[in-house]
C-alpha atoms as a PDB file:
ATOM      1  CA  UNK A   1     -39.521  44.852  38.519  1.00  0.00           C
ATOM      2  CA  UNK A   2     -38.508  48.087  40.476  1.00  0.00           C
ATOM      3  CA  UNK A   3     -39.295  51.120  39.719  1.00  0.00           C
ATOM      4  CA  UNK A   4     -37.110  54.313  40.929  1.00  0.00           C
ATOM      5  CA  UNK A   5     -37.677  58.185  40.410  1.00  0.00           C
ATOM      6  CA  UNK A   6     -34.903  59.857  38.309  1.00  0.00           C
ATOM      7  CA  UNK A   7     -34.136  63.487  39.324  1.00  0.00           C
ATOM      8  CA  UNK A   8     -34.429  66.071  36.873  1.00  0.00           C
ATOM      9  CA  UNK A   9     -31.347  68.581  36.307  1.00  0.00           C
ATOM     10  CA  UNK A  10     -31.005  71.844  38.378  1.00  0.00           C
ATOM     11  CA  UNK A  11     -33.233  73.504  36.154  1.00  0.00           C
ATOM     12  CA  UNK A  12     -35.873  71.219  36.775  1.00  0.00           C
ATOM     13  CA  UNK A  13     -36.324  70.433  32.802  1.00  0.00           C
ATOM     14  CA  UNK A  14     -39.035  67.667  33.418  1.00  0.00           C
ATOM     15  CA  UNK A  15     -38.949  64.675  35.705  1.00  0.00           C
ATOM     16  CA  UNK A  16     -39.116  61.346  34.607  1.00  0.00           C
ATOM     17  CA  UNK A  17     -39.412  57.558  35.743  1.00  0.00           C
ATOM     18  CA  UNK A  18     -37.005  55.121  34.758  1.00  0.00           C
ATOM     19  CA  UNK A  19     -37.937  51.720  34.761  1.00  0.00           C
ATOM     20  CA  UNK A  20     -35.246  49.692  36.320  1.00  0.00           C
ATOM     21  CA  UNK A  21     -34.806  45.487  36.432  1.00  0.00           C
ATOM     22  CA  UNK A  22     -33.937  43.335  39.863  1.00  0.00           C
ATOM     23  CA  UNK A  23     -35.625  43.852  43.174  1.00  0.00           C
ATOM     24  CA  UNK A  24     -34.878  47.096  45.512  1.00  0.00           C
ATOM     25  CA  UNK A  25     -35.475  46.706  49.321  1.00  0.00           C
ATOM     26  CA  UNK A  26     -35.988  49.908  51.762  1.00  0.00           C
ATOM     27  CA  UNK A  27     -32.944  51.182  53.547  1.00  0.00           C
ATOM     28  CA  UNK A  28     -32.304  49.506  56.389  1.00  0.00           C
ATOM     29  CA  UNK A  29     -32.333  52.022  59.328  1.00  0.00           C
ATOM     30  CA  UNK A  30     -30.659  50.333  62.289  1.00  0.00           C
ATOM     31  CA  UNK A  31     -28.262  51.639  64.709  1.00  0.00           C
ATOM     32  CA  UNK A  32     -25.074  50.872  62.896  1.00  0.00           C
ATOM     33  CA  UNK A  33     -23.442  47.485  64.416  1.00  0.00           C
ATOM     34  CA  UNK A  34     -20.385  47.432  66.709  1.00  0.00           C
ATOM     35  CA  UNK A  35     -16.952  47.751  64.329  1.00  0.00           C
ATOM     36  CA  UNK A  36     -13.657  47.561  66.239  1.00  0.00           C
ATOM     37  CA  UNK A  37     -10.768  50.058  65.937  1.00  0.00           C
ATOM     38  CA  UNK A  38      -8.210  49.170  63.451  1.00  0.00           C
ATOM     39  CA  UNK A  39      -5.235  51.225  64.874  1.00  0.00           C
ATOM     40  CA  UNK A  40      -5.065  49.074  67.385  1.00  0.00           C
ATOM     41  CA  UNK A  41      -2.212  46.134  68.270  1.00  0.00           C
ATOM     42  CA  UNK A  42      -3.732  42.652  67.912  1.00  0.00           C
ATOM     43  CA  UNK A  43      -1.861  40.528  69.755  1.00  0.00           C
ATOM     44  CA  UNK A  44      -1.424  36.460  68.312  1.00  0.00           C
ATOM     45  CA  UNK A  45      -3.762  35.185  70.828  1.00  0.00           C
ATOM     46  CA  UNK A  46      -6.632  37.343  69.733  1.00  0.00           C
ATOM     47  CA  UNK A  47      -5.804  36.605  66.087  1.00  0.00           C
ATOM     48  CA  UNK A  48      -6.325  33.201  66.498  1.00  0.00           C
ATOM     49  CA  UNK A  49      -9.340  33.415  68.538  1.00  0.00           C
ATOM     50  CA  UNK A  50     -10.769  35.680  65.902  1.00  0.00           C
ATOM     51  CA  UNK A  51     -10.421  33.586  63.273  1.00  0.00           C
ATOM     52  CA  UNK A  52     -11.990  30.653  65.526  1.00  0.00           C
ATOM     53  CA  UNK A  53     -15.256  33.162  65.471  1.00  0.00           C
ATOM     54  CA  UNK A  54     -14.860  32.932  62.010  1.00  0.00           C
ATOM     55  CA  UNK A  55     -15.223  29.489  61.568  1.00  0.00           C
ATOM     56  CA  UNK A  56     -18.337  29.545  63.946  1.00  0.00           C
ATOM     57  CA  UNK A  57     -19.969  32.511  61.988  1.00  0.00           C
ATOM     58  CA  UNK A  58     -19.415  30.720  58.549  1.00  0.00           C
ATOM     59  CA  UNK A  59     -20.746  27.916  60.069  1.00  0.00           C
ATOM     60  CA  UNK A  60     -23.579  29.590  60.947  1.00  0.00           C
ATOM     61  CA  UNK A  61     -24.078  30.870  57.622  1.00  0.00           C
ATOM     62  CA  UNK A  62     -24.138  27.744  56.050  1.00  0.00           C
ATOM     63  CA  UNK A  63     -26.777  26.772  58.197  1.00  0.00           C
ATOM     64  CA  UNK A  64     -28.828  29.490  57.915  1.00  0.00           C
ATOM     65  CA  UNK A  65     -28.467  30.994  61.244  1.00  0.00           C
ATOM     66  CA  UNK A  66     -27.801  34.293  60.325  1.00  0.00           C
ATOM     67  CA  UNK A  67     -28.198  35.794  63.629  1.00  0.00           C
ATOM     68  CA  UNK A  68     -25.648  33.820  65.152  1.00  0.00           C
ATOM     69  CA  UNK A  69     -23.414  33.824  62.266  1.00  0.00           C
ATOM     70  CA  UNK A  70     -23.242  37.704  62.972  1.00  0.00           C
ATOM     71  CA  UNK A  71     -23.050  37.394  66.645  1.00  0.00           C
ATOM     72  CA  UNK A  72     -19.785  35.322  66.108  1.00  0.00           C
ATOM     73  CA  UNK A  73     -18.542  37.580  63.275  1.00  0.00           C
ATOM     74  CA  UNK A  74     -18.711  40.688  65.744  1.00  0.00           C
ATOM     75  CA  UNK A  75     -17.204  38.634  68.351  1.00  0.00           C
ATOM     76  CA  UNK A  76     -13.997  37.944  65.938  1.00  0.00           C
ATOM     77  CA  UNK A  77     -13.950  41.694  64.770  1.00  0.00           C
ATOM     78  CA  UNK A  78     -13.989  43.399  68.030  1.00  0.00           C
ATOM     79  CA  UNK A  79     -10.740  40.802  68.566  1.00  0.00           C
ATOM     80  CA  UNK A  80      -9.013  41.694  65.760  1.00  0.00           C
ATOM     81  CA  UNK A  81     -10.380  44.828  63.830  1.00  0.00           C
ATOM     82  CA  UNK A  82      -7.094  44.649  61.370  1.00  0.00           C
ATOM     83  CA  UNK A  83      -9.242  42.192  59.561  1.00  0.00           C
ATOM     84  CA  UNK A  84     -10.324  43.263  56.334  1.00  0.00           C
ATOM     85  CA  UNK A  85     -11.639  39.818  55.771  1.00  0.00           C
ATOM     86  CA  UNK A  86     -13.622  39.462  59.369  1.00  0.00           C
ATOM     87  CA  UNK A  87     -15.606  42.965  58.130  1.00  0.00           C
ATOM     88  CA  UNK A  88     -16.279  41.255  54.425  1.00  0.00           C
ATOM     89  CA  UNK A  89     -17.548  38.277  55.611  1.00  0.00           C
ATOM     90  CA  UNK A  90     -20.011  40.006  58.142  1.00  0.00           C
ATOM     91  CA  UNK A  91     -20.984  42.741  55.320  1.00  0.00           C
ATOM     92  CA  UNK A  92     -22.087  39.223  53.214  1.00  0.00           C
ATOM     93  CA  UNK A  93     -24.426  38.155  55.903  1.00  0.00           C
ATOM     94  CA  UNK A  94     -25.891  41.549  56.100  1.00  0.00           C
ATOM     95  CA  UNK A  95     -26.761  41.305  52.458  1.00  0.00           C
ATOM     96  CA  UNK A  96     -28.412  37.974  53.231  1.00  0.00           C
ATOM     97  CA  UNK A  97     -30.745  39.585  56.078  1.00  0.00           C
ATOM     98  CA  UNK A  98     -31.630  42.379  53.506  1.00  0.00           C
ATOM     99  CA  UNK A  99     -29.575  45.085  55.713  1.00  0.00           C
ATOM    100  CA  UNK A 100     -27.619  47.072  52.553  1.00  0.00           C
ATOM    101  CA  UNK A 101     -26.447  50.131  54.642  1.00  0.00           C
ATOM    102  CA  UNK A 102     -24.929  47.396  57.593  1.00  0.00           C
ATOM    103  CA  UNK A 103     -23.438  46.037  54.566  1.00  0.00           C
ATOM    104  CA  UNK A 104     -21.870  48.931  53.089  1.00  0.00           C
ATOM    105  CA  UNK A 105     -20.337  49.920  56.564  1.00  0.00           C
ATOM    106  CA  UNK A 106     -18.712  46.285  56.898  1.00  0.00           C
ATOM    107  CA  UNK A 107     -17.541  46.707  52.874  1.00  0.00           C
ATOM    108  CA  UNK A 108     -16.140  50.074  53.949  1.00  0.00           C
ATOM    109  CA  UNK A 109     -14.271  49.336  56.715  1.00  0.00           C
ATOM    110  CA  UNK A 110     -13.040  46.539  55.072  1.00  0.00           C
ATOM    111  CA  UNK A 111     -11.785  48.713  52.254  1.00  0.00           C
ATOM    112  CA  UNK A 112     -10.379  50.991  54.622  1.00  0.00           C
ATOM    113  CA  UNK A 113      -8.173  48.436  56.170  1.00  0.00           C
ATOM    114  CA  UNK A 114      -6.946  46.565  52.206  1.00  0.00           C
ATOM    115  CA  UNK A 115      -8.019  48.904  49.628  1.00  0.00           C
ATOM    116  CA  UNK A 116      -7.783  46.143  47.425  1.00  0.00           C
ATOM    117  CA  UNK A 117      -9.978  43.648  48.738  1.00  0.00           C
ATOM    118  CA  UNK A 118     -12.141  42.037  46.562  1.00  0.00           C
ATOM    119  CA  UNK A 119     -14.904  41.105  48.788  1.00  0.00           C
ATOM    120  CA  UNK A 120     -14.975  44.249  50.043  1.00  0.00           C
ATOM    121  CA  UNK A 121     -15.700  46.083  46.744  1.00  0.00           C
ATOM    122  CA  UNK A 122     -18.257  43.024  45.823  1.00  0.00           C
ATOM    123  CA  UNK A 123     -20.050  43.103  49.035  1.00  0.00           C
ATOM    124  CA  UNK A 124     -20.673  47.077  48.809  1.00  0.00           C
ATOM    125  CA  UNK A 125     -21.009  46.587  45.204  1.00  0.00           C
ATOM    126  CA  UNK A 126     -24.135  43.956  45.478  1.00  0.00           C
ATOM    127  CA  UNK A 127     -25.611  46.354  48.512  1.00  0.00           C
ATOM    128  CA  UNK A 128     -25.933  49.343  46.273  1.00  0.00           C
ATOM    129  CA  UNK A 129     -27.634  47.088  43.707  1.00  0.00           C
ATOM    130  CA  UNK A 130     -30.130  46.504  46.533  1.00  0.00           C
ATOM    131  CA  UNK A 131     -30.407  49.966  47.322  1.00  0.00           C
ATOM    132  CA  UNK A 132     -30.880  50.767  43.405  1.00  0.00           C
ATOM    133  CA  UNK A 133     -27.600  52.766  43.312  1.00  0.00           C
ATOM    134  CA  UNK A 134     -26.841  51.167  39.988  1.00  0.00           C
ATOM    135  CA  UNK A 135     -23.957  53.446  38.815  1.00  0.00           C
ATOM    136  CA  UNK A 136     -21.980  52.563  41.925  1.00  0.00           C
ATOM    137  CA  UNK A 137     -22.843  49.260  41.993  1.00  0.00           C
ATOM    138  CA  UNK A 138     -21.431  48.945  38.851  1.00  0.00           C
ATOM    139  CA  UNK A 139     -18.516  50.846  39.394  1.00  0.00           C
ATOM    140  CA  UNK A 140     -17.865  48.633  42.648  1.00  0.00           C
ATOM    141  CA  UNK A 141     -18.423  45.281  40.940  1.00  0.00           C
ATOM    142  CA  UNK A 142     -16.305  46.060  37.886  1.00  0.00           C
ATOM    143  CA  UNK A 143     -13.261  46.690  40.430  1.00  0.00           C
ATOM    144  CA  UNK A 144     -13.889  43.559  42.221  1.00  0.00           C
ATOM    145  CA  UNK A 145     -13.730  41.723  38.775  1.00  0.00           C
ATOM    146  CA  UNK A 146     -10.729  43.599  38.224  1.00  0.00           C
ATOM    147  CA  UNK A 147      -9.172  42.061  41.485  1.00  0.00           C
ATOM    148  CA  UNK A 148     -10.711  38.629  41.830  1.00  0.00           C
ATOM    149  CA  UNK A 149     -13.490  37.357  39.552  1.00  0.00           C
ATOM    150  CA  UNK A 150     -16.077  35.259  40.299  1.00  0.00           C
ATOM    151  CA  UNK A 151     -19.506  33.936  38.664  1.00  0.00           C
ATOM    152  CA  UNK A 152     -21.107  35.670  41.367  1.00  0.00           C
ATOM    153  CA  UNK A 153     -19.965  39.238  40.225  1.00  0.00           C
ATOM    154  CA  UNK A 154     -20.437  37.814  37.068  1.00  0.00           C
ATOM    155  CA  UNK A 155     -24.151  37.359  37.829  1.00  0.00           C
ATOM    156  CA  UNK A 156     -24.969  40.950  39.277  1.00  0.00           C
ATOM    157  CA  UNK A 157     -23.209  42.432  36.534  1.00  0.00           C
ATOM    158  CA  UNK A 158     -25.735  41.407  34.410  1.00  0.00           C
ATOM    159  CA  UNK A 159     -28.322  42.351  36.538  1.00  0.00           C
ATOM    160  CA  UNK A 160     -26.743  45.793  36.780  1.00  0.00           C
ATOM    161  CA  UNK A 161     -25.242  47.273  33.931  1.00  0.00           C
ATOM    162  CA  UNK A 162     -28.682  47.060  32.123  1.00  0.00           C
ATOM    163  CA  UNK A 163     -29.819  49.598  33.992  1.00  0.00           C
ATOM    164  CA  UNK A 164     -26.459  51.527  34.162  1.00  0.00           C
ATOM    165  CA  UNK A 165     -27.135  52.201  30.661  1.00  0.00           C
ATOM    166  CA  UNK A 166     -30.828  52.883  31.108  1.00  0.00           C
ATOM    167  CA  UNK A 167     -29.720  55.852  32.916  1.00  0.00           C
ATOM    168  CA  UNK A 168     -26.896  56.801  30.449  1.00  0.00           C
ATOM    169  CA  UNK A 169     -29.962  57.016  27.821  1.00  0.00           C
ATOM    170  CA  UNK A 170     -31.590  59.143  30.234  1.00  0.00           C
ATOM    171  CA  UNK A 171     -29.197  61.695  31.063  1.00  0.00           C
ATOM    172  CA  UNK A 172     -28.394  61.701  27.234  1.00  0.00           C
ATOM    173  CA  UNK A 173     -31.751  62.605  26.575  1.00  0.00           C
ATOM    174  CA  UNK A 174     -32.109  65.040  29.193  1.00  0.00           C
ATOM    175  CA  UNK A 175     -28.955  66.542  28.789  1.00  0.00           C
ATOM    176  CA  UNK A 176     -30.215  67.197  24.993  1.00  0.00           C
ATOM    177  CA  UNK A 177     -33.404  68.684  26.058  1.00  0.00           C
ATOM    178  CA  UNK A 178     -31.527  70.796  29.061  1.00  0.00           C
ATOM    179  CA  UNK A 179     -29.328  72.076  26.276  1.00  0.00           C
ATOM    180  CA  UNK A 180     -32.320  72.477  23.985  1.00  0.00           C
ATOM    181  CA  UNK A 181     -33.977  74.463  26.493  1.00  0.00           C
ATOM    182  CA  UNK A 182     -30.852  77.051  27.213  1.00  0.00           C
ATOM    183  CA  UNK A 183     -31.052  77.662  23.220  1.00  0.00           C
ATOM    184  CA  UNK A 184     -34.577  78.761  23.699  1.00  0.00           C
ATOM    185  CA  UNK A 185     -34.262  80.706  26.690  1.00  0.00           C
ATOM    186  CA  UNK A 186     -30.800  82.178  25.262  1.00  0.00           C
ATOM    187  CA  UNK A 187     -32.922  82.775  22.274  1.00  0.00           C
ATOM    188  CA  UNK A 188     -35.577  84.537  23.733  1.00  0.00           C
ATOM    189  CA  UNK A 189     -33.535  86.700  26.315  1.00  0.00           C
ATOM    190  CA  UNK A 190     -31.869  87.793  22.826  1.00  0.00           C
ATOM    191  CA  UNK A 191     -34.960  89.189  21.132  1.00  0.00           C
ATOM    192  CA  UNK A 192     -36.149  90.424  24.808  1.00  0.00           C
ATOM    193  CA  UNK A 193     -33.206  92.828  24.444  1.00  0.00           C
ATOM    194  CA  UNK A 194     -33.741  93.386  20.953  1.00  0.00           C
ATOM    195  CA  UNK A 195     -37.070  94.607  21.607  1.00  0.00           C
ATOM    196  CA  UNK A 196     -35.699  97.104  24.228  1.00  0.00           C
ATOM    197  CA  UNK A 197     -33.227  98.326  21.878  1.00  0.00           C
ATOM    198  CA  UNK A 198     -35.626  98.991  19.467  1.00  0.00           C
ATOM    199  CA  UNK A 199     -38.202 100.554  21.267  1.00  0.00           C
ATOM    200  CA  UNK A 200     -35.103 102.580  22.982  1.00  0.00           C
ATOM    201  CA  UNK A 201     -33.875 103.597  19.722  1.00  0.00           C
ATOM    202  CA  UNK A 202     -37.669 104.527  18.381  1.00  0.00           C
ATOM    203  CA  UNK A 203     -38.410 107.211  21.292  1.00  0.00           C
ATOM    204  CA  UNK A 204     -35.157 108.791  20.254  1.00  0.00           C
ATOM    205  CA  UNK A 205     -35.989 109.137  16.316  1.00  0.00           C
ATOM    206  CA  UNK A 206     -38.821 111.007  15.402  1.00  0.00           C
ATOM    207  CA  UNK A 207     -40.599 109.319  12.540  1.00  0.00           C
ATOM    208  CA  UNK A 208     -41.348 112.210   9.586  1.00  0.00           C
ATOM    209  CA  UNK A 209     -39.420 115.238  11.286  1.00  0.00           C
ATOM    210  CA  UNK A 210     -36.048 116.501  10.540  1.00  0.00           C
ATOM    211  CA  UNK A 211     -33.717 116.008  13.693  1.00  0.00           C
ATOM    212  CA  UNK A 212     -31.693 119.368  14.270  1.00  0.00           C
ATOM    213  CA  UNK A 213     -28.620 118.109  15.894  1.00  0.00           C
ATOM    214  CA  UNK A 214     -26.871 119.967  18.884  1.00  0.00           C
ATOM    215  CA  UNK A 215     -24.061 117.981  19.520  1.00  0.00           C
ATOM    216  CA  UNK A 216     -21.683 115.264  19.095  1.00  0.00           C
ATOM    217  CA  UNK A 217     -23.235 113.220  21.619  1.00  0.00           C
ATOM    218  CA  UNK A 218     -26.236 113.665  20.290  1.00  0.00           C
ATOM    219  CA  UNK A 219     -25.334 112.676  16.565  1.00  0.00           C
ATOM    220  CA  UNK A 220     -23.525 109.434  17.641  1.00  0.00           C
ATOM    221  CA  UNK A 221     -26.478 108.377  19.655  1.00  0.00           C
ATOM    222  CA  UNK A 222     -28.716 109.065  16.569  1.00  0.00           C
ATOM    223  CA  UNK A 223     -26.500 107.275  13.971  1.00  0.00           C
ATOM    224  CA  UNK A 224     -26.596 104.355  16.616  1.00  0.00           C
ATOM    225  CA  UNK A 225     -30.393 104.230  17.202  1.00  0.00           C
ATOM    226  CA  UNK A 226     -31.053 104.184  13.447  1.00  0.00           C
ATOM    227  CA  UNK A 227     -28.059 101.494  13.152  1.00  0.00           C
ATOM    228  CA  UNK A 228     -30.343  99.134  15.389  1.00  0.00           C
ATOM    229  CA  UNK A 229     -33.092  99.767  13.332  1.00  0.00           C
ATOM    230  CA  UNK A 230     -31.074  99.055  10.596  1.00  0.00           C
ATOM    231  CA  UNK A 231     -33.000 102.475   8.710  1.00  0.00           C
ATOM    232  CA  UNK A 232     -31.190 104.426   5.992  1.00  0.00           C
ATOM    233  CA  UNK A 233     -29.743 107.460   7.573  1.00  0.00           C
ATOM    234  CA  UNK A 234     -29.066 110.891   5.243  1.00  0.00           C
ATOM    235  CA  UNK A 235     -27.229 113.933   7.211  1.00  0.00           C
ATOM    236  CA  UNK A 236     -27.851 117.657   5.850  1.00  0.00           C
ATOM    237  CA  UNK A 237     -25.096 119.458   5.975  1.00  0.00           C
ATOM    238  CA  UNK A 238     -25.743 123.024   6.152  1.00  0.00           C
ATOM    239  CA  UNK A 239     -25.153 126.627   7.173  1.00  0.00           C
ATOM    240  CA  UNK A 240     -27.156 129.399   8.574  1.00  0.00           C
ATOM    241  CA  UNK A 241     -25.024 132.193   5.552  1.00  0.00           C
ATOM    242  CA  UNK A 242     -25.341 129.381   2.935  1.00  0.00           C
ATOM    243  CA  UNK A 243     -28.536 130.849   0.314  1.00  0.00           C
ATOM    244  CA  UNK A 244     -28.807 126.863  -1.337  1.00  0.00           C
ATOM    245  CA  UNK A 245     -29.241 125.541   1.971  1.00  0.00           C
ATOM    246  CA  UNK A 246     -32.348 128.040   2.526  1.00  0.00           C
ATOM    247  CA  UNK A 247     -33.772 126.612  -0.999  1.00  0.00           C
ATOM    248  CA  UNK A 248     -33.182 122.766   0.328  1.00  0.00           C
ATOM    249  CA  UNK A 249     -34.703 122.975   3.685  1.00  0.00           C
ATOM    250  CA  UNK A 250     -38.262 123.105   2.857  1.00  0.00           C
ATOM    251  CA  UNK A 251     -37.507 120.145   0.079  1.00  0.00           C
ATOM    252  CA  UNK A 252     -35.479 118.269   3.068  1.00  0.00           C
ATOM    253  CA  UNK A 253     -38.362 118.675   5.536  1.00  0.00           C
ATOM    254  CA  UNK A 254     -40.922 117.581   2.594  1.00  0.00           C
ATOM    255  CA  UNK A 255     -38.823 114.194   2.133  1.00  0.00           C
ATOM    256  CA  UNK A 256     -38.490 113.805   5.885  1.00  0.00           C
ATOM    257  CA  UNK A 257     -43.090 113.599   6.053  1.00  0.00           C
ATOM    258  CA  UNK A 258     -42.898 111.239   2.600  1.00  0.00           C
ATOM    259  CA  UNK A 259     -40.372 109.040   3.942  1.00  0.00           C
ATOM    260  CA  UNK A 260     -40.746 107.900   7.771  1.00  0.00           C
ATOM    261  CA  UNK A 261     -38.580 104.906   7.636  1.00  0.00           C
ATOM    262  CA  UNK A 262     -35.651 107.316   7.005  1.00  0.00           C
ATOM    263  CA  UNK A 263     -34.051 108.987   9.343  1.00  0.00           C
ATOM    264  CA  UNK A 264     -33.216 112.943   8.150  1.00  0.00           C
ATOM    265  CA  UNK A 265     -30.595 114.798  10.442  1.00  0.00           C
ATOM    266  CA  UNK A 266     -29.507 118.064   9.903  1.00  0.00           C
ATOM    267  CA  UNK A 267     -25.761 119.546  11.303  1.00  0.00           C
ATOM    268  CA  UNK A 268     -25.139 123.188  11.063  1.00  0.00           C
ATOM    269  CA  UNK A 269     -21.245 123.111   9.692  1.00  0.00           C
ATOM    270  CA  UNK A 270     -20.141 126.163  11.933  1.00  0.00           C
ATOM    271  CA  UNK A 271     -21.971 124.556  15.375  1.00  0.00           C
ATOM    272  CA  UNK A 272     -20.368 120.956  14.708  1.00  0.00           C
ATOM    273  CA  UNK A 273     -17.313 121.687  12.403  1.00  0.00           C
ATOM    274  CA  UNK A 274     -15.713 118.945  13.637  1.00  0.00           C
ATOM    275  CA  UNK A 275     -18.376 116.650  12.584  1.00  0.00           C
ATOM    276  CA  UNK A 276     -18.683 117.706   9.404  1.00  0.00           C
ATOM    277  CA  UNK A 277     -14.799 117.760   8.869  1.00  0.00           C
ATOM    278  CA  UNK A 278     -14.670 114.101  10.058  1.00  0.00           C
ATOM    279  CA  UNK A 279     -17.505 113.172   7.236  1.00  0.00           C
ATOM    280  CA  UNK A 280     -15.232 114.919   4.894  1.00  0.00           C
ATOM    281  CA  UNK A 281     -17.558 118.037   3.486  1.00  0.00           C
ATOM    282  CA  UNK A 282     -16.171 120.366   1.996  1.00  0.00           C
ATOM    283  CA  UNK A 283     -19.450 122.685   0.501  1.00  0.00           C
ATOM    284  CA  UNK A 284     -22.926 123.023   1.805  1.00  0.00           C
ATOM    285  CA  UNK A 285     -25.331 121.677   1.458  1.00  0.00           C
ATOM    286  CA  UNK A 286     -24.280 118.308   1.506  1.00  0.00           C
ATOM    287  CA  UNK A 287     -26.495 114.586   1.565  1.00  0.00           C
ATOM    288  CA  UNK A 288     -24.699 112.434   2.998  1.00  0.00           C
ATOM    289  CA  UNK A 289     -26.324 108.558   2.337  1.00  0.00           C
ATOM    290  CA  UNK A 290     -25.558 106.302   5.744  1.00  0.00           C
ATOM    291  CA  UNK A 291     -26.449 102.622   6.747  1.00  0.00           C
ATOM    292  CA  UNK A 292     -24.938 101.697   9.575  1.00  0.00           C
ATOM    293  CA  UNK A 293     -22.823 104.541  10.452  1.00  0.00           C
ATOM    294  CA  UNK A 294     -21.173 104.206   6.840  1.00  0.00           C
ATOM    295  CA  UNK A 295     -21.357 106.610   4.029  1.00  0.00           C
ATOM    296  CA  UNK A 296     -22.480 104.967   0.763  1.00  0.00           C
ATOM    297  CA  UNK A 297     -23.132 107.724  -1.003  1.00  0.00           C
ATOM    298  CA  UNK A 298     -23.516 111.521  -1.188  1.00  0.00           C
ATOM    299  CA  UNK A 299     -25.305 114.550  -2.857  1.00  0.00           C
ATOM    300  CA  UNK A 300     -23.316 117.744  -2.814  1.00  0.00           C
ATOM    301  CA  UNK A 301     -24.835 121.226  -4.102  1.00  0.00           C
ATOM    302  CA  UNK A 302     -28.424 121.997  -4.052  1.00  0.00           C
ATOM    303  CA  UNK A 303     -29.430 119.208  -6.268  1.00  0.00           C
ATOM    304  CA  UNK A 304     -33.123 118.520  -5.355  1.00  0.00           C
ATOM    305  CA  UNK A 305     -33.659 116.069  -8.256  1.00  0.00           C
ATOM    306  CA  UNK A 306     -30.451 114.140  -7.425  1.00  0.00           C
ATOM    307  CA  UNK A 307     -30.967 113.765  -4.251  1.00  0.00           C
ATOM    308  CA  UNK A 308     -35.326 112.389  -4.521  1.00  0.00           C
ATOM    309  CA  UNK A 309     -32.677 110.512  -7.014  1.00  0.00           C
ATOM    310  CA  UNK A 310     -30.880 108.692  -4.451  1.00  0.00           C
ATOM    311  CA  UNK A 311     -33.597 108.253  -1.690  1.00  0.00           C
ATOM    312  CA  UNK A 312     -35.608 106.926  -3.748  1.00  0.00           C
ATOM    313  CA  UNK A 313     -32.874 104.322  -4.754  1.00  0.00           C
ATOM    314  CA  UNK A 314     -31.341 103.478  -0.774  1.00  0.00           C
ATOM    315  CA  UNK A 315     -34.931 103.420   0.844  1.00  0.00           C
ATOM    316  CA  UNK A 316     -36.514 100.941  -1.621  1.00  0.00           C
ATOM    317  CA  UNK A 317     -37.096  97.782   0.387  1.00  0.00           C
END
């Protein structure tokens, strides 16, 4: 039983050893073996004195002279290197000496010559089942089936397509746990960021103070900071001439140390008018109740007991 190393995806998820059935052999490394050029005119007397080298290397084949039979095999190529069939037959005694890669040269310069040569496609077929190529084994075998069938192909189908679907299993599997993995990564980048955004948004709300706001900027990037904190959000309306708002502020700034989790802004009507004409007051002071940038309720006049009223009601848990 051979046993051959499966990569692991790009991401290097795991590796993992597949254990595969039939015998593998090393790649044989010899200087690739004299092919002939098939552009070339073959004239009728070389034909037939190729196919005579033919007859000499089959012979030799059948008696186990393997050397020989390629001597003669090469002999008939260089001849006639139009032969798809001279190339096949010399890629199936390579596969009997154990030399895959010599094979799969023959198989593809036979294929070269007739793309539909069934010998061809089982030769190279049978020498990447030697080399443990499986998948293209398979897919070579299957298309000489297709083209000529024989209990031969028949025979290293078998052999093959078990482990074909060994490493369908496996890049199932791995595929899952590649995808599995991208979930937890795209998970965790997720809160990574959601952690920055909070901790951005904290340093720019101070917990148990009343935020005097400046600007328009500056109220948009408050209402945003407490959106991603998802915290209840009430905006004082108010004016420096307005003798209510002077009675509220203290009771404002009092709610502001009680309740930390809120965030209490404060917009002077005649510095930001048209903030407070695009929140739609029309009298200070005015409460306005936000969650996420919405209004969801409101306090108008210098109602102290309505509005304790109301935060106590929107900043219950």
């Amino acid at each position: 039983m051979a046993k051959a190393g499966e990569s692991s995806f790009s991401d290097e998820i795991m590796e993992s050893d597949i254990e595969f059935e039939g015998e593998v052999v090393e790649p044989d490394n010899d200087l690739p073996q004299k092919m002939g050029d098939p552009s070339v005119e073959v004239s009728e007397e070389k034909r037939d004195k190729a196919q005579l080298y033919k007859k000499k290397g089959v012979d030799a084949l059948s008696e186990g002279k393997l050397h020989e039979a390629i001597e003669h095999l090469t002999e008939g190529i260089l001849l006639n290197p139009t032969s798809a069939i001279l190339y096949a037959t010399r890629a199936g005694v390579f596969m009997k000496m154990k030399k895959p890669n010599a094979a799969i040269r023959d198989a593809d310069a036979a294929l070269q010559i007739n793309p539909d040569s069934a010998k061809g496609y089982k030769s190279r077929g049978m020498a990447k089942a030697m080399l443990g190529k499986w998948e293209d084994a398979a897919h070579d075998l299957h298309l000489a089936a297709k083209l000529d069938f024989d209990e031969e192909i028949g025979a290293e189908l078998k052999k093959v397509e078990p482990n074909v679907h060994k490493i369908e299993e496996h890049k199932k599997k791995y595929e899952r746990l590649r995808k599995e993995r991208e979930m937890k990564k795209a998970d965790t980048e997720r809160k990574r960021k959601h952690a920055e955004e909070v901790s951005a948004a904290s340093a720019v709300l101070k917990d148990g103070d009343v935020i005097t706001i400046r600007s328009s900027n500056e109220f948009e990037a408050k209402l945003k900071a407490a959106s991603s904190l998802s915290r209840l959000v009430i905006l004082y309306f108010t004016a420096t001439w307005c003798g209510p708002c002077r009675f509220m502020g203290p009771v404002y700034k009092s709610l502001a140390e009680k309740h930390q989790n809120v965030v209490f802004l404060k917009v002077d009507i005649d510095e930001l008018g048209n903030v407070a004409h695009r929140w739609n007051v029309t009298s200070v002071p005015t409460f306005s109740f936000v969650i996420n940038s919405k209004e969801i309720d409101k306090v108008v006049g210098a109602d102290k007991a309505g509005l304790e009223r109301k935060l106590a009601q929107y900043s219950s848990p």
